[in-house]
N, C-alpha and C. Protein backbone atom coordinates (compact mmCIF):
# COMPACT_ATOMS: atom_id res chain seq x y z
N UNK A 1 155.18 24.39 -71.00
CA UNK A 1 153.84 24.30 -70.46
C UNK A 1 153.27 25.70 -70.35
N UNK A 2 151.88 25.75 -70.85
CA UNK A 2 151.01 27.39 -70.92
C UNK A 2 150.73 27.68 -68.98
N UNK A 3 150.10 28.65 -69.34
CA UNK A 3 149.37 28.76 -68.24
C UNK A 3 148.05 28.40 -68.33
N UNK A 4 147.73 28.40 -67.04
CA UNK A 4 145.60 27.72 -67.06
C UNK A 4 144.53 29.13 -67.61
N UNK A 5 144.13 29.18 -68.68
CA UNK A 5 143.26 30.31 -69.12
C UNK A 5 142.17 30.42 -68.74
N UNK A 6 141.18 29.68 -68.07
CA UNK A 6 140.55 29.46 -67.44
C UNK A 6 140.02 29.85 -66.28
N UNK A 7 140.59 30.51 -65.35
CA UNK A 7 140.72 30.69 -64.32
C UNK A 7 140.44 32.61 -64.16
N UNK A 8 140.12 33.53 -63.44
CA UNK A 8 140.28 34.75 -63.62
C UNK A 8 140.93 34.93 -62.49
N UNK A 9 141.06 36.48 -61.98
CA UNK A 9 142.54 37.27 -61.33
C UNK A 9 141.88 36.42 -59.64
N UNK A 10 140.37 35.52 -59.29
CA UNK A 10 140.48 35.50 -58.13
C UNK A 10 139.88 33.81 -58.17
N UNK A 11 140.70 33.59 -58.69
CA UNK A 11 141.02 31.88 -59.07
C UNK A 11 139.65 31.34 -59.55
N UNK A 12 138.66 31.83 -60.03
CA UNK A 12 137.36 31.48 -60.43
C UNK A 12 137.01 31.07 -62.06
N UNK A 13 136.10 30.00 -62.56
CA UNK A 13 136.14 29.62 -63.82
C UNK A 13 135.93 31.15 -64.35
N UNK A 14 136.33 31.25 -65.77
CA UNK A 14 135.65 32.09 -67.05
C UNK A 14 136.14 31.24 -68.59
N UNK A 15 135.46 32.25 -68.94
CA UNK A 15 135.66 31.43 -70.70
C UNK A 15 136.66 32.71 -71.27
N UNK A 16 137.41 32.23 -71.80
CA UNK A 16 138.53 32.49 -72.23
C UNK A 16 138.07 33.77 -73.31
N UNK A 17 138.53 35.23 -73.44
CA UNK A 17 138.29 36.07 -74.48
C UNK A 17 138.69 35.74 -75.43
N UNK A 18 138.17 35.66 -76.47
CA UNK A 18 139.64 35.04 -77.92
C UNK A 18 138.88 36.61 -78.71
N UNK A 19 138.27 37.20 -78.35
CA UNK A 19 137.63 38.79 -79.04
C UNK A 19 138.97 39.55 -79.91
N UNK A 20 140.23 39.19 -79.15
CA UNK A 20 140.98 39.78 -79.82
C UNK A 20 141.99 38.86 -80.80
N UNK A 21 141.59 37.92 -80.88
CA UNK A 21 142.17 36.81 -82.22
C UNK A 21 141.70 36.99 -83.29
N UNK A 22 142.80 36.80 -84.19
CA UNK A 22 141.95 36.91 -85.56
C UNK A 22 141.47 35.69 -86.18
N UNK A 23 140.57 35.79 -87.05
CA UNK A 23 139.70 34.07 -87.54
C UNK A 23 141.30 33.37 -88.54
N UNK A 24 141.37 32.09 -87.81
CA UNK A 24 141.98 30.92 -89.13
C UNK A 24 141.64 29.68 -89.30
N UNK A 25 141.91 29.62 -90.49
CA UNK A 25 141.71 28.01 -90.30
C UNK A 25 141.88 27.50 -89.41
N UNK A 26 141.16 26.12 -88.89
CA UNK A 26 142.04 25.57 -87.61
C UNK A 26 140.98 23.99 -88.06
N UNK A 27 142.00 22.85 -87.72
CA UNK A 27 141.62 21.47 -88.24
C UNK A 27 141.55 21.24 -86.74
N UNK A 28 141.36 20.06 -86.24
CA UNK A 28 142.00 19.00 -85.48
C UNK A 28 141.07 17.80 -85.34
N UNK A 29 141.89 16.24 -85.60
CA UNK A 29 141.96 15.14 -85.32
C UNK A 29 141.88 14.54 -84.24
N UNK A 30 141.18 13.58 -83.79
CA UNK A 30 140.98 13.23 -82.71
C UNK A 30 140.89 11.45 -82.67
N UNK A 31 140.98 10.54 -82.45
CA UNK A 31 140.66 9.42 -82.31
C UNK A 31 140.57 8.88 -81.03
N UNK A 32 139.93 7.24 -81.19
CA UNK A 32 139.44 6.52 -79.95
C UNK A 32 139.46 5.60 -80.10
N UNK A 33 139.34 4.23 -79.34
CA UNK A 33 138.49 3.21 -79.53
C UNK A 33 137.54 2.30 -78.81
N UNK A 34 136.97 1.14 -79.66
CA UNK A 34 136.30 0.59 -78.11
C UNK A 34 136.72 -0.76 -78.83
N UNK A 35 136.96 -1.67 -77.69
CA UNK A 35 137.01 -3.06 -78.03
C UNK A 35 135.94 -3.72 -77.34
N UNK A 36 135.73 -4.63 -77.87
CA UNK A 36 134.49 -5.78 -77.29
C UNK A 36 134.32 -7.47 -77.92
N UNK A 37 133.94 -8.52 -77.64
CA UNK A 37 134.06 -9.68 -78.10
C UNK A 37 133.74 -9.69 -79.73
N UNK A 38 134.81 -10.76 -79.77
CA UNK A 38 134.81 -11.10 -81.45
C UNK A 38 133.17 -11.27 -81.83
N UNK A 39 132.16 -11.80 -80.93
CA UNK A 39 130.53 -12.38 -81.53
C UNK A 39 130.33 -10.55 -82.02
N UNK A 40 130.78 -9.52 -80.56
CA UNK A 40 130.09 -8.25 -81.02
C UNK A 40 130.06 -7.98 -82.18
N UNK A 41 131.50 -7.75 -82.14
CA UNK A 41 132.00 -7.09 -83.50
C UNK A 41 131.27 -7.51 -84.84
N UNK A 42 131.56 -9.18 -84.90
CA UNK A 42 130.54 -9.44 -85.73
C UNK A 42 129.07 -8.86 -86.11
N UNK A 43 128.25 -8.61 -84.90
CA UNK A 43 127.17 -8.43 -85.25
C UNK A 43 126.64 -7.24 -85.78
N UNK A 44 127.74 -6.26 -85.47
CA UNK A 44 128.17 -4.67 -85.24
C UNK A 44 128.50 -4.85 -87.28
N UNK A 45 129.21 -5.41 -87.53
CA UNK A 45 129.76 -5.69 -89.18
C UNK A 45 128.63 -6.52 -89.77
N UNK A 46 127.82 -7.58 -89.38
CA UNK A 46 127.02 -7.63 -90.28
C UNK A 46 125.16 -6.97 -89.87
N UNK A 47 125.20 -5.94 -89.23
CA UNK A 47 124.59 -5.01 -89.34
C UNK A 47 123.51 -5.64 -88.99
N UNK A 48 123.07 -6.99 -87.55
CA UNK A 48 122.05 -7.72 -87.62
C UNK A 48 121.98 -7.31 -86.27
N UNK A 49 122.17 -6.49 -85.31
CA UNK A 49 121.43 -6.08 -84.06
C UNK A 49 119.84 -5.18 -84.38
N UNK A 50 119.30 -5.97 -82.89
CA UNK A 50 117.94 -4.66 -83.32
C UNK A 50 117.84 -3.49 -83.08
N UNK A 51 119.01 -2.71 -82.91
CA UNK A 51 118.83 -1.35 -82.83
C UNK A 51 119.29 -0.68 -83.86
N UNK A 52 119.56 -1.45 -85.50
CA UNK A 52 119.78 -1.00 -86.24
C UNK A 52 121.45 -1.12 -86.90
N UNK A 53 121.51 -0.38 -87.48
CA UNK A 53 123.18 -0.24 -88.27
C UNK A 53 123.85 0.98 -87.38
N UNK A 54 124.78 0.20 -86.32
CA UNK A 54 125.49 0.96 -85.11
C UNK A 54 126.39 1.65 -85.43
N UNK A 55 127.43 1.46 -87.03
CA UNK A 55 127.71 2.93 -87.72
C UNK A 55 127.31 4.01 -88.20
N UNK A 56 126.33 3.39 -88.36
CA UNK A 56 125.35 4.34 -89.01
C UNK A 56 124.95 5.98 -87.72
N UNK A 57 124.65 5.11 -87.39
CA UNK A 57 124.14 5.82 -86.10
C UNK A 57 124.76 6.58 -85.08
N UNK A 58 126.26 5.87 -84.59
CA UNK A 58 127.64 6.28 -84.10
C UNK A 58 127.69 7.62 -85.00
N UNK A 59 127.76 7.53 -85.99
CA UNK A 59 128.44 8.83 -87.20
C UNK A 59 127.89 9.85 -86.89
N UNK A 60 126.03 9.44 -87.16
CA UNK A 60 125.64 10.91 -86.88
C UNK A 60 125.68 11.25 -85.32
N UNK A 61 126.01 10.48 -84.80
CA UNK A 61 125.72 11.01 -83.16
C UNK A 61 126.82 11.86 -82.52
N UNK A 62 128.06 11.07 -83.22
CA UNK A 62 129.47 12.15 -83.12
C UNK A 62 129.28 13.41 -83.74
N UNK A 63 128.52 13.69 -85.12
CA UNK A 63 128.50 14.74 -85.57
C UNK A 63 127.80 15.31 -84.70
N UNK A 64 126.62 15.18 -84.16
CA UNK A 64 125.68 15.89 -83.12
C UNK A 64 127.01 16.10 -81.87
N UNK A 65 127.18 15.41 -81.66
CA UNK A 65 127.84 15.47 -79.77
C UNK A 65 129.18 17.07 -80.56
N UNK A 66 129.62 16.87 -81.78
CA UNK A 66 130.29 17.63 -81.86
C UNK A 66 129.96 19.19 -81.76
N UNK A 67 128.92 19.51 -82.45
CA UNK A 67 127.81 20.47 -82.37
C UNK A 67 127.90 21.42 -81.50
N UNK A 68 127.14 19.74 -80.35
CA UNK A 68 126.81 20.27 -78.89
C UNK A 68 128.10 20.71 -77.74
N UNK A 69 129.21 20.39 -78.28
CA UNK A 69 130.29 20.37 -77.21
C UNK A 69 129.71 21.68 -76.05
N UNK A 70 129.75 22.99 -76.48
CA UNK A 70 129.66 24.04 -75.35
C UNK A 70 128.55 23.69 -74.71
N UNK A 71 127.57 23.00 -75.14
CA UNK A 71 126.22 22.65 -73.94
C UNK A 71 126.76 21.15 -73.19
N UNK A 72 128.20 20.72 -73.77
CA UNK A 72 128.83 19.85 -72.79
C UNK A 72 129.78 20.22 -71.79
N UNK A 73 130.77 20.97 -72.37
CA UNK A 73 132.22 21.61 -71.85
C UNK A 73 131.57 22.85 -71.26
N UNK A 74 132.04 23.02 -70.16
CA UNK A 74 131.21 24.51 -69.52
C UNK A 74 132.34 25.71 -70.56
N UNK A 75 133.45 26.14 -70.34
CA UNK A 75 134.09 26.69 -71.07
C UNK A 75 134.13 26.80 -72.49
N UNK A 76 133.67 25.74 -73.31
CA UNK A 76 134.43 25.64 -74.91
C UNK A 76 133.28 27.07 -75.18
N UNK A 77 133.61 27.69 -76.31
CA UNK A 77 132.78 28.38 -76.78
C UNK A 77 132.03 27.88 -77.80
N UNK A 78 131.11 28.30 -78.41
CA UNK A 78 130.07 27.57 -79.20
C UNK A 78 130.42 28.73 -80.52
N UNK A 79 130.97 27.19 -81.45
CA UNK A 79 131.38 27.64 -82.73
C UNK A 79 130.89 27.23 -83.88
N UNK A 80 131.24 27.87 -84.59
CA UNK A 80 130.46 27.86 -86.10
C UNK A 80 131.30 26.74 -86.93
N UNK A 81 130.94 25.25 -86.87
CA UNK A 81 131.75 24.38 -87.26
C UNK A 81 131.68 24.06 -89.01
N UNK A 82 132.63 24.37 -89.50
CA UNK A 82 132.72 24.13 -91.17
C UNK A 82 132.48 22.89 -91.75
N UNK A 83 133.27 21.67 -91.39
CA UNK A 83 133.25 20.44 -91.19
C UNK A 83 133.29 19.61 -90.27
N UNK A 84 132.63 18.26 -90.63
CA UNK A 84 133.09 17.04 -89.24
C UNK A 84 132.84 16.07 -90.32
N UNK A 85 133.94 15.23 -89.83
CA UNK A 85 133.95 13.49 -90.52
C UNK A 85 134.68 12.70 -89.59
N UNK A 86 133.63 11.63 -90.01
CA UNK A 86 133.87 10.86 -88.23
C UNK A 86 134.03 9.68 -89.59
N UNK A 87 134.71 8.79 -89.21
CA UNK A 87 135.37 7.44 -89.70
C UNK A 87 135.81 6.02 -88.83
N UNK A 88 135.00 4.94 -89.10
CA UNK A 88 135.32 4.31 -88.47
C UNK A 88 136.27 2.57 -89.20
N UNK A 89 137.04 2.47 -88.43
CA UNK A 89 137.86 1.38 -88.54
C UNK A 89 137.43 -0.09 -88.10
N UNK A 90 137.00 -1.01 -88.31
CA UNK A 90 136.73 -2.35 -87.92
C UNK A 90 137.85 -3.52 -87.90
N UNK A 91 138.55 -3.55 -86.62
CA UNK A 91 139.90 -4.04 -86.18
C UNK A 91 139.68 -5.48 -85.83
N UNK A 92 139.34 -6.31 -86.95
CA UNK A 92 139.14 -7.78 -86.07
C UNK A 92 139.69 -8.47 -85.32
N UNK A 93 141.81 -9.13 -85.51
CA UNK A 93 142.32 -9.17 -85.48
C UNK A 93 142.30 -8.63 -84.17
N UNK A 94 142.07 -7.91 -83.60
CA UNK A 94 142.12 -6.94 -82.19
C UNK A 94 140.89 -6.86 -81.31
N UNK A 95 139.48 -7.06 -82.34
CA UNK A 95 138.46 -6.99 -81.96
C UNK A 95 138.01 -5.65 -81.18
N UNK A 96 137.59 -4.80 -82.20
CA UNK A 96 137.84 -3.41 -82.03
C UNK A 96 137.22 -2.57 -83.23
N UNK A 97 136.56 -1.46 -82.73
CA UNK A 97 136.50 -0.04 -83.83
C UNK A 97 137.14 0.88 -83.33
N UNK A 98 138.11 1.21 -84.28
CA UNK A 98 139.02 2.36 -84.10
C UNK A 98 138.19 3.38 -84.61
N UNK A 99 137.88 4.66 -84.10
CA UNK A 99 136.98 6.21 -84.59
C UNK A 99 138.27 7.16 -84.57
N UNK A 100 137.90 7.64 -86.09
CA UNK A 100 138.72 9.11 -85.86
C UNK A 100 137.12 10.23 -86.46
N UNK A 101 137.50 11.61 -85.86
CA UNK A 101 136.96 12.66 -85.77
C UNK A 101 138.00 13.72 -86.61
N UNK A 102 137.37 14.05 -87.62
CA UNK A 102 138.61 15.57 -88.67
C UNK A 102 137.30 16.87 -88.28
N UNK A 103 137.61 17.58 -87.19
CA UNK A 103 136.33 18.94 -87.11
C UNK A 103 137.44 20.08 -87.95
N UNK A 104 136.57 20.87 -88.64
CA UNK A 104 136.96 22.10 -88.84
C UNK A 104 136.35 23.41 -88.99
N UNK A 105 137.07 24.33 -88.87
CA UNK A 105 135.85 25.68 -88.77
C UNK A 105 137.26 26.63 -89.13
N UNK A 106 136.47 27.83 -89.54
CA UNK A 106 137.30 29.05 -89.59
C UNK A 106 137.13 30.48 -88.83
N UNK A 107 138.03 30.32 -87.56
CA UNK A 107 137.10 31.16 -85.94
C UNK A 107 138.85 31.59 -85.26
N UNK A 108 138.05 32.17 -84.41
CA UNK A 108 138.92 32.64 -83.24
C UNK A 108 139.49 31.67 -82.29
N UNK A 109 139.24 30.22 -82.44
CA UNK A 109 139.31 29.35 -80.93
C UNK A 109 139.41 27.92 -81.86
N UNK A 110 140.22 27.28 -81.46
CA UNK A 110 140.43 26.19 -81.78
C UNK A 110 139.32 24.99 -81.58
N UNK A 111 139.24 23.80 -82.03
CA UNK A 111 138.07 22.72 -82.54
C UNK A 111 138.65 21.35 -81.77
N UNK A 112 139.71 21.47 -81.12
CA UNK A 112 140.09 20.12 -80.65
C UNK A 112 138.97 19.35 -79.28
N UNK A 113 138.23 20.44 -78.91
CA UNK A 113 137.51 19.74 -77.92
C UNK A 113 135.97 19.19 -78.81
N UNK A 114 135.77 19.60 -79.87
CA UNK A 114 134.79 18.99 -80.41
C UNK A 114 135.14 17.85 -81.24
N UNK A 115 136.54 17.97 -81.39
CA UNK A 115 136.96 16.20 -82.55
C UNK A 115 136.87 15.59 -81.20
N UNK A 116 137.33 16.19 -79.65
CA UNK A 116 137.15 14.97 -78.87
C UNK A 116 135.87 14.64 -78.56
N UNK A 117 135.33 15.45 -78.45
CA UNK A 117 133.84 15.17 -77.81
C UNK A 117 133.17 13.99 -78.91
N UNK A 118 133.37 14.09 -80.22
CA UNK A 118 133.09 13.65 -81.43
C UNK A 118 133.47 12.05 -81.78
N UNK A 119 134.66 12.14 -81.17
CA UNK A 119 135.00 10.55 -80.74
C UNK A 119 134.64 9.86 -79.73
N UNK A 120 134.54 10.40 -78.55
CA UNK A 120 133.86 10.12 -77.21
C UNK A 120 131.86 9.45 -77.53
N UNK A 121 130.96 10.65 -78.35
CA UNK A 121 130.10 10.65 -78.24
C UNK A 121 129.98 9.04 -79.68
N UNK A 122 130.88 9.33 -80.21
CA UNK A 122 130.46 7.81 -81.23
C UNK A 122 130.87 6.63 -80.54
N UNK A 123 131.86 6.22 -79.45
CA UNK A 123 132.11 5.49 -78.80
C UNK A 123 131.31 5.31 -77.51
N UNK A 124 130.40 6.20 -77.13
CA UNK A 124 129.06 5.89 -76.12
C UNK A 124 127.88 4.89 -77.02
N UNK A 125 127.54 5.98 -78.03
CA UNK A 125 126.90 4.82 -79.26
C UNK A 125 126.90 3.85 -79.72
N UNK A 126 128.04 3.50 -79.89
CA UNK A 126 127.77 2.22 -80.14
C UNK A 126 128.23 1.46 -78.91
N UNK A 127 128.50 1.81 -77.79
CA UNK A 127 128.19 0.79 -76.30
C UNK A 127 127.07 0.69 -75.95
N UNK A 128 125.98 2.23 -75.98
CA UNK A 128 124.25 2.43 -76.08
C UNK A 128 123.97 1.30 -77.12
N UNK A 129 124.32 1.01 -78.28
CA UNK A 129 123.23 -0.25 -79.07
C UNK A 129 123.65 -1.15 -78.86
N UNK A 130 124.46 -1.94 -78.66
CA UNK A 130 125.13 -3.08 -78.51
C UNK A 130 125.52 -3.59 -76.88
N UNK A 131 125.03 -2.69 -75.75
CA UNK A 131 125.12 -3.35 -74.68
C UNK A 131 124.27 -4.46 -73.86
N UNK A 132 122.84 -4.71 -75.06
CA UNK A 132 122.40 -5.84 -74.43
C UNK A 132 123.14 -7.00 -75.17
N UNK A 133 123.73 -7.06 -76.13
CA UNK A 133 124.97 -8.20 -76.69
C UNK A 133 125.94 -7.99 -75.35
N UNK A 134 126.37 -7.07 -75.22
CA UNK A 134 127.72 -7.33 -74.50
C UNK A 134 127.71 -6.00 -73.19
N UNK A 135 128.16 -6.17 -72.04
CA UNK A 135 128.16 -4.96 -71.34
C UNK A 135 129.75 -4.46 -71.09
N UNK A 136 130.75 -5.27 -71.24
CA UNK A 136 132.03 -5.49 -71.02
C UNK A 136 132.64 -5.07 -71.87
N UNK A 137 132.42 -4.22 -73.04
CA UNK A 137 133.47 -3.49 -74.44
C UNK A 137 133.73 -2.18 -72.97
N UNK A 138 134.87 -2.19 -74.06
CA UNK A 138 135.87 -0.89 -73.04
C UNK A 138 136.29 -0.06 -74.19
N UNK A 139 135.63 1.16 -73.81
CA UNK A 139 136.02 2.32 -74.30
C UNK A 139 137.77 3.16 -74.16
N UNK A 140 138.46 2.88 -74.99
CA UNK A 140 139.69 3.94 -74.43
C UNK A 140 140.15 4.61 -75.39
N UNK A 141 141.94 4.92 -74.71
CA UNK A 141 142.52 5.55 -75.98
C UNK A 141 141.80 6.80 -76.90
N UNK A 142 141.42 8.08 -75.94
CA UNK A 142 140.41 9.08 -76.62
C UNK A 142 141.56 10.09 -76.46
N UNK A 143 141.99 10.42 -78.08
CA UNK A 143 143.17 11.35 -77.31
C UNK A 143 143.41 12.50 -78.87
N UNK A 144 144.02 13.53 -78.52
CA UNK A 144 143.79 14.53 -79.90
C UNK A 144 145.35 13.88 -80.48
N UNK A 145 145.29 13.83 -82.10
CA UNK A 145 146.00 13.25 -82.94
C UNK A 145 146.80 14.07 -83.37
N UNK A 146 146.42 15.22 -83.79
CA UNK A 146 147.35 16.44 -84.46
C UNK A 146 145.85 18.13 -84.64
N UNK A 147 146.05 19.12 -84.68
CA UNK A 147 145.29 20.10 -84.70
C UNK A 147 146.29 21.01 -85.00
N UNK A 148 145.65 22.39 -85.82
CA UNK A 148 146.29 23.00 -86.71
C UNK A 148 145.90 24.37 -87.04
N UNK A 149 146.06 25.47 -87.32
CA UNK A 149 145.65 26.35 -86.61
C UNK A 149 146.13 27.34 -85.43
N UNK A 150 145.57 28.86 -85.41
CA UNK A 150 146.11 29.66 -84.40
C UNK A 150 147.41 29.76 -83.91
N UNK A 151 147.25 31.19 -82.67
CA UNK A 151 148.40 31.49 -82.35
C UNK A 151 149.30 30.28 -81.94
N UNK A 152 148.56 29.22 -81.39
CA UNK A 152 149.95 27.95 -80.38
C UNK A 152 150.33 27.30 -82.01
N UNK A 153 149.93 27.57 -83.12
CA UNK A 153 150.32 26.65 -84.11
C UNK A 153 150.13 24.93 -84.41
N UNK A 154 150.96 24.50 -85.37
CA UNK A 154 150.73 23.15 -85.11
C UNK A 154 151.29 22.05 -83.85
N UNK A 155 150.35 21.31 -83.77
CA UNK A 155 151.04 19.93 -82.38
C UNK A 155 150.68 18.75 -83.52
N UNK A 156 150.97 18.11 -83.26
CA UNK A 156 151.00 16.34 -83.45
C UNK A 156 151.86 15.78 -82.73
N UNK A 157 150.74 14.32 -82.12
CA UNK A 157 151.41 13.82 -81.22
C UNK A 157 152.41 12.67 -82.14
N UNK A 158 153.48 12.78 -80.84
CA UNK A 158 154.51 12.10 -81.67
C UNK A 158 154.21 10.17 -80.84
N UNK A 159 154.42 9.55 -82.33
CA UNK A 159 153.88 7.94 -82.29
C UNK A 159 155.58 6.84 -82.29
């Protein structure tokens, strides 16, 4: 276990210096999901709610929320993001969209809080269009998958 970086010499927030890191690649994965009634899902797959096509819309909104993370996270720093691809899964059988988030950039500071934010913000979306169908889908399971990159190196969680 690290220590809290966060914190300065008189226990108070700061944002972390990374001034003296050097730029690398750095990936990280993120996924989520939301479940909600088999009618949702349906309506969510054949693309007949009136607020439009709720993948559609989920996608770009994760890409935005990813963006925005530092005007979300008081700490993250605001980075120069290379890529984002947000992907979604349609789990019938379970009654469910599984979202994954791949952010990448080439910086001083790692990207795992924007694949989360990125999964988080597509899983508000589509509860925002689809909650006059249903108010009862449950959002969970928002958790980083593997990230890659910098001094701590690689993690993946083990399944």
């Amino acid at each position: 276990m690290g220590e809290l970086t966060h914190f300065n010499q008189e226990g108070r927030a700061r944002m972390v210096d990374v001034s003296h890191k050097a730029d690398t690649t750095r990936v990280a994965v993120a996924r989520g999901e939301i479940k909600m009634k088999a009618e949702t899902l349906k309506l969510i797959k054949d693309k007949s709610l009136a607020k439009g096509d709720v993948l559609a819309v989920s996608q770009v909104a994760a890409i935005m929320g990813a963006k925005k993370t530092p005007d979300l996270i008081p700490m993250c720093h605001p980075l120069l993001l290379s890529g984002i691809d947000v992907s979604f899964t349609i789990n019938e059988p379970e009654s469910k969209i599984e979202i994954q988030a791949i952010v990448k950039n080439n910086g001083q500071t790692g990207v795992e809080m924007e694949a989360l934010t990125a999964v988080s913000v597509a899983a508000l979306t589509i509860y925002d269009m689809c909650k006059a169908a249903e108010k009862s889908m449950v959002i969970s399971d928002i958790y980083l998958v593997k990230k890659s990159g910098g001094k701590s190196g690689d993690y993946e969680v083990k399944t």
